[in-house]
C-alpha atoms as a PDB file:
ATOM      1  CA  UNK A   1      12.343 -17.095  13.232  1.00  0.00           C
ATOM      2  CA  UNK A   2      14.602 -18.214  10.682  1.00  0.00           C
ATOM      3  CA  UNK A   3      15.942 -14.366  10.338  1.00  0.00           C
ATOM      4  CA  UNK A   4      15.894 -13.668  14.008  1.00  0.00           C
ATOM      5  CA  UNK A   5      18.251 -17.340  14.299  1.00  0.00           C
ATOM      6  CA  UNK A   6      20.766 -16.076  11.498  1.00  0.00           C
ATOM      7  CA  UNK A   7      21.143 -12.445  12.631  1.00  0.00           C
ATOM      8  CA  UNK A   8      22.059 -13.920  16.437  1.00  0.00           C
ATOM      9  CA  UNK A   9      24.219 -16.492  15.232  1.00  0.00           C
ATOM     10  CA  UNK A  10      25.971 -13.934  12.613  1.00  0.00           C
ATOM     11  CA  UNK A  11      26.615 -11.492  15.337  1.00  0.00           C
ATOM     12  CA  UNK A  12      27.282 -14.139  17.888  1.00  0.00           C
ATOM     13  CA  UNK A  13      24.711 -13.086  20.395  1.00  0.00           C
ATOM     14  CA  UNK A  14      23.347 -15.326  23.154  1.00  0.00           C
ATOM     15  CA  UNK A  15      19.226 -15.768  23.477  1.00  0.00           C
ATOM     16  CA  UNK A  16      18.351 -13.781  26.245  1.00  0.00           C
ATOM     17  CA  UNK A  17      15.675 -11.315  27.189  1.00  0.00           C
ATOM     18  CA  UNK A  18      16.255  -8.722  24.733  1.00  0.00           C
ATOM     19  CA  UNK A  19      16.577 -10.882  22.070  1.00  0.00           C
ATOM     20  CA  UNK A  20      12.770 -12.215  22.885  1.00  0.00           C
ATOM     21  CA  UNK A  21      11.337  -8.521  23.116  1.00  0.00           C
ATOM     22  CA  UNK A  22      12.843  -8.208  19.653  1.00  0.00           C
ATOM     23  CA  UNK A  23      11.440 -11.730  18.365  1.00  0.00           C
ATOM     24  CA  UNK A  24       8.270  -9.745  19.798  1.00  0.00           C
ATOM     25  CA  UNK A  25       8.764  -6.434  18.174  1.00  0.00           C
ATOM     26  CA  UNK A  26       9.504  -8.589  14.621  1.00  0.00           C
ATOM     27  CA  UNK A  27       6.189 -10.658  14.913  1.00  0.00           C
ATOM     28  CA  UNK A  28       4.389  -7.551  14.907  1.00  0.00           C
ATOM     29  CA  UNK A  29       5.853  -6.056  11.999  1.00  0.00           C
ATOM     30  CA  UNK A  30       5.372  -8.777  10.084  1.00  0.00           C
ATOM     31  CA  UNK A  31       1.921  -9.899  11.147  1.00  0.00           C
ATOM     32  CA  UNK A  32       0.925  -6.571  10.414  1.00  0.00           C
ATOM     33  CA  UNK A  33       2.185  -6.529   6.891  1.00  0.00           C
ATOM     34  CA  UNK A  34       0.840  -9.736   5.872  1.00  0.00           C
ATOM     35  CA  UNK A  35      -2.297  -8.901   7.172  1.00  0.00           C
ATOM     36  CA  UNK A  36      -2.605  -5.815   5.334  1.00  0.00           C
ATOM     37  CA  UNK A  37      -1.605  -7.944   1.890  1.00  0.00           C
ATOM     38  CA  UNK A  38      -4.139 -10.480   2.646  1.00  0.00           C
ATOM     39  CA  UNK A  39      -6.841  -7.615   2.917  1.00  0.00           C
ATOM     40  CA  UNK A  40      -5.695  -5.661   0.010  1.00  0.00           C
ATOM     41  CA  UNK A  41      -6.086  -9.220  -1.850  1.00  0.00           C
ATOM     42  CA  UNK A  42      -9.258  -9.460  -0.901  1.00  0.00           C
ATOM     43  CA  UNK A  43     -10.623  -6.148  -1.949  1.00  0.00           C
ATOM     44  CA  UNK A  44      -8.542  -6.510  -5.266  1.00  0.00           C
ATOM     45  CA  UNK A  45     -10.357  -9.936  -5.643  1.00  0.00           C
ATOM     46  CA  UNK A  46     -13.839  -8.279  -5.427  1.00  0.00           C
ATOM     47  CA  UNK A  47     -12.827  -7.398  -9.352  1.00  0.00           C
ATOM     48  CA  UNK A  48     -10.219  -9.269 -10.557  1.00  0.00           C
ATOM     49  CA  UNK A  49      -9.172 -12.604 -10.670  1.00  0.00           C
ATOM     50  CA  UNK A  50      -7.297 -14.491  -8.110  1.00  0.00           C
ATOM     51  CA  UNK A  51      -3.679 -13.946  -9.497  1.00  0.00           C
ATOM     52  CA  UNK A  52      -4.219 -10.418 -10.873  1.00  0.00           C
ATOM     53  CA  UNK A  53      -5.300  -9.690  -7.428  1.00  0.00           C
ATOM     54  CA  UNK A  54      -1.824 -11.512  -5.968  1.00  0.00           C
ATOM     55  CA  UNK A  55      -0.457  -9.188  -7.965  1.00  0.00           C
ATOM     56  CA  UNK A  56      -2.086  -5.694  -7.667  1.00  0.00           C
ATOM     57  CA  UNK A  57      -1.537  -6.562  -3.698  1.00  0.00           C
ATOM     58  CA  UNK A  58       1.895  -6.945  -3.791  1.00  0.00           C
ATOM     59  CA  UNK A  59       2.006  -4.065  -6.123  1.00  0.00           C
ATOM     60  CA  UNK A  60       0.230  -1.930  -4.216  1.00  0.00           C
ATOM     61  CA  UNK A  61       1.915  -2.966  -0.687  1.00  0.00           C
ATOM     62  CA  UNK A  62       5.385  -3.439  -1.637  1.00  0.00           C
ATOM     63  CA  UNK A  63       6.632   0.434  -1.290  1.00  0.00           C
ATOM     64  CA  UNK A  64       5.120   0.615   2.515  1.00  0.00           C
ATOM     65  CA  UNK A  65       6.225  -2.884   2.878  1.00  0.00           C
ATOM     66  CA  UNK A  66       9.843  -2.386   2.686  1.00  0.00           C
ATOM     67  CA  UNK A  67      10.020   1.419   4.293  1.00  0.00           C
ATOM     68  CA  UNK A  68       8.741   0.096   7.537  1.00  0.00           C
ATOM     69  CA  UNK A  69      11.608  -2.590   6.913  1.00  0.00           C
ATOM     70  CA  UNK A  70      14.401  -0.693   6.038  1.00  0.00           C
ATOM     71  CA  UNK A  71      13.355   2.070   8.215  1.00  0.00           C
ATOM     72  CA  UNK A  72      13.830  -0.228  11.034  1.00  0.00           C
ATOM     73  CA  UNK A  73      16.616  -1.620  10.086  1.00  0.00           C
ATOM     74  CA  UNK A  74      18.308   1.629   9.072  1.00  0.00           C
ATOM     75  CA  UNK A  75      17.438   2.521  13.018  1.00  0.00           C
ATOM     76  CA  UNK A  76      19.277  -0.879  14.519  1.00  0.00           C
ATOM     77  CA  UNK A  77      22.088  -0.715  12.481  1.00  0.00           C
ATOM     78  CA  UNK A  78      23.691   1.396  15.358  1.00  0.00           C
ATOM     79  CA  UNK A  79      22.398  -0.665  18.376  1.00  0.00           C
ATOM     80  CA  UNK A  80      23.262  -3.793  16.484  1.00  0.00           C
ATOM     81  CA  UNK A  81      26.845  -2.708  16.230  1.00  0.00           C
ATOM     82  CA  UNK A  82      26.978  -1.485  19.986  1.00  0.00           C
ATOM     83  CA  UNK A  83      27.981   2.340  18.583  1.00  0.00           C
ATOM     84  CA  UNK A  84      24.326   3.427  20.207  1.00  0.00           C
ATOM     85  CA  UNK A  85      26.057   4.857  23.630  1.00  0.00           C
ATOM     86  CA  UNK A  86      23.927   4.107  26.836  1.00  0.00           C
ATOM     87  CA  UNK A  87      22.680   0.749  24.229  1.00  0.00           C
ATOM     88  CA  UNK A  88      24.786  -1.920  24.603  1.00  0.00           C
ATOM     89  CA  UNK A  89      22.790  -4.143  26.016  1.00  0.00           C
ATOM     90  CA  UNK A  90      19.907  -4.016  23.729  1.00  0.00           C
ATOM     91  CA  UNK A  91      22.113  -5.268  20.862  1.00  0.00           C
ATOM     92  CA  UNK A  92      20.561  -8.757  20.875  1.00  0.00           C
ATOM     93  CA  UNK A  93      17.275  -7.493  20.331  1.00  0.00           C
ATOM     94  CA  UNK A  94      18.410  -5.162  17.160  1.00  0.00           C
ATOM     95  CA  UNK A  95      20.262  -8.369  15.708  1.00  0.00           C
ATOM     96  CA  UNK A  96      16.858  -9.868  15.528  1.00  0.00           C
ATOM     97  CA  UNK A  97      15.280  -7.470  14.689  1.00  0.00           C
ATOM     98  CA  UNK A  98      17.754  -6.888  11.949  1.00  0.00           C
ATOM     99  CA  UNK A  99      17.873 -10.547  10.504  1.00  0.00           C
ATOM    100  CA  UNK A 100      14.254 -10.864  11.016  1.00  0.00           C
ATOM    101  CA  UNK A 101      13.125  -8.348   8.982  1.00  0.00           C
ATOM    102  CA  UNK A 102      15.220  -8.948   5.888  1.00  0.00           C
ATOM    103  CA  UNK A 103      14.115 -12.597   5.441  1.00  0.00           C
ATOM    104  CA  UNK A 104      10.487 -11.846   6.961  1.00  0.00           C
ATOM    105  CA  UNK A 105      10.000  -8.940   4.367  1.00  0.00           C
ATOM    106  CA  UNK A 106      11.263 -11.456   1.435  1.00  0.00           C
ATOM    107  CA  UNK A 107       8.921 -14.015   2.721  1.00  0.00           C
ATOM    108  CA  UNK A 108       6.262 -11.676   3.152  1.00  0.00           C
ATOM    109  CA  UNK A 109       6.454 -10.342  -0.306  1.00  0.00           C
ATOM    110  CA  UNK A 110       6.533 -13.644  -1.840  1.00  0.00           C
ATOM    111  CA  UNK A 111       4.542 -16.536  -0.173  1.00  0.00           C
ATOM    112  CA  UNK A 112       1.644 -14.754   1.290  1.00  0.00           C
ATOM    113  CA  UNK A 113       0.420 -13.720  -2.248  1.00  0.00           C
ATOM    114  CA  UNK A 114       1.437 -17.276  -3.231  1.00  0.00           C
ATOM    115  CA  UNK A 115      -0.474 -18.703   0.155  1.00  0.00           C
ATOM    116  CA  UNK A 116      -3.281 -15.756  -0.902  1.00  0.00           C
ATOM    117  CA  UNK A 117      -3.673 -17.331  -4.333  1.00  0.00           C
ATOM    118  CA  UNK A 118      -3.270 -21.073  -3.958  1.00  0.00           C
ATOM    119  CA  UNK A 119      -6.195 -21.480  -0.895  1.00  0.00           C
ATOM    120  CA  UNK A 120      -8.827 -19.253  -3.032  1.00  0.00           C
ATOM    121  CA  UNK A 121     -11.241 -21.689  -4.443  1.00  0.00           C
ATOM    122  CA  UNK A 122     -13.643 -19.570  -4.745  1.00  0.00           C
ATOM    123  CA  UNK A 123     -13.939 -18.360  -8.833  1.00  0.00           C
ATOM    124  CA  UNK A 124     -15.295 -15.119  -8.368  1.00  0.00           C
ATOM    125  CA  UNK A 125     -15.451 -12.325 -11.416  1.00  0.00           C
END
């Protein structure tokens, strides 16, 4: 939310619907990546310890991690500078989108491993 708040106040865009759908579309992407960190944690904490397996997760994720991100940023860009023709109107929803994503993918990449590593009590391995 923080992301979504900066790119609409940085590109001076009001909240309105299509800047919810893209608060929507930026949950998802997010979720989904944390999600699949937490699980690749898990497997990698089968065999390792708890902070080799932070590690090895964010290892492991970090290329698909940030192509889905800069992918869709790299396909915003245009809406969120209204040069998309016919797309005008959608530029709220690719500011979020936008913001959201850059500080969503740091803060993916960073606490959820942190999160990952400081609630497993359990001393496996």
């Amino acid at each position: 939310m923080v992301g979504a708040s900066w790119g609409m106040l940085l590109f001076d865009k009001p909240s309105c619907m299509p800047s919810l759908i893209g608060i929507l579309l930026l949950f998802g992407i997010i979720i989904k990546n944390a999600v699949l960190l937490v699980d690749f944690y898990q497997d990698f904490r089968l065999h390792e310890p708890p902070f080799e397996s932070a590690l090895e997760s964010v290892r492991v994720r970090f290329r698909p991690v940030m192509m889905t991100a800069f992918g869709t940023i790299a396909g915003m860009i245009p809406i969120a500078l209204e040069q998309a023709v016919g797309l005008e109107r959608l530029s709220p929803l690719a500011d979020v989108a936008v913001g959201g994503l850059i500080v969503g993918t740091l803060l993916t990449l960073i606490y959820v491993p942190m999160f990952a590593y400081g609630f497993d009590r359990d001393e496996k391995v």
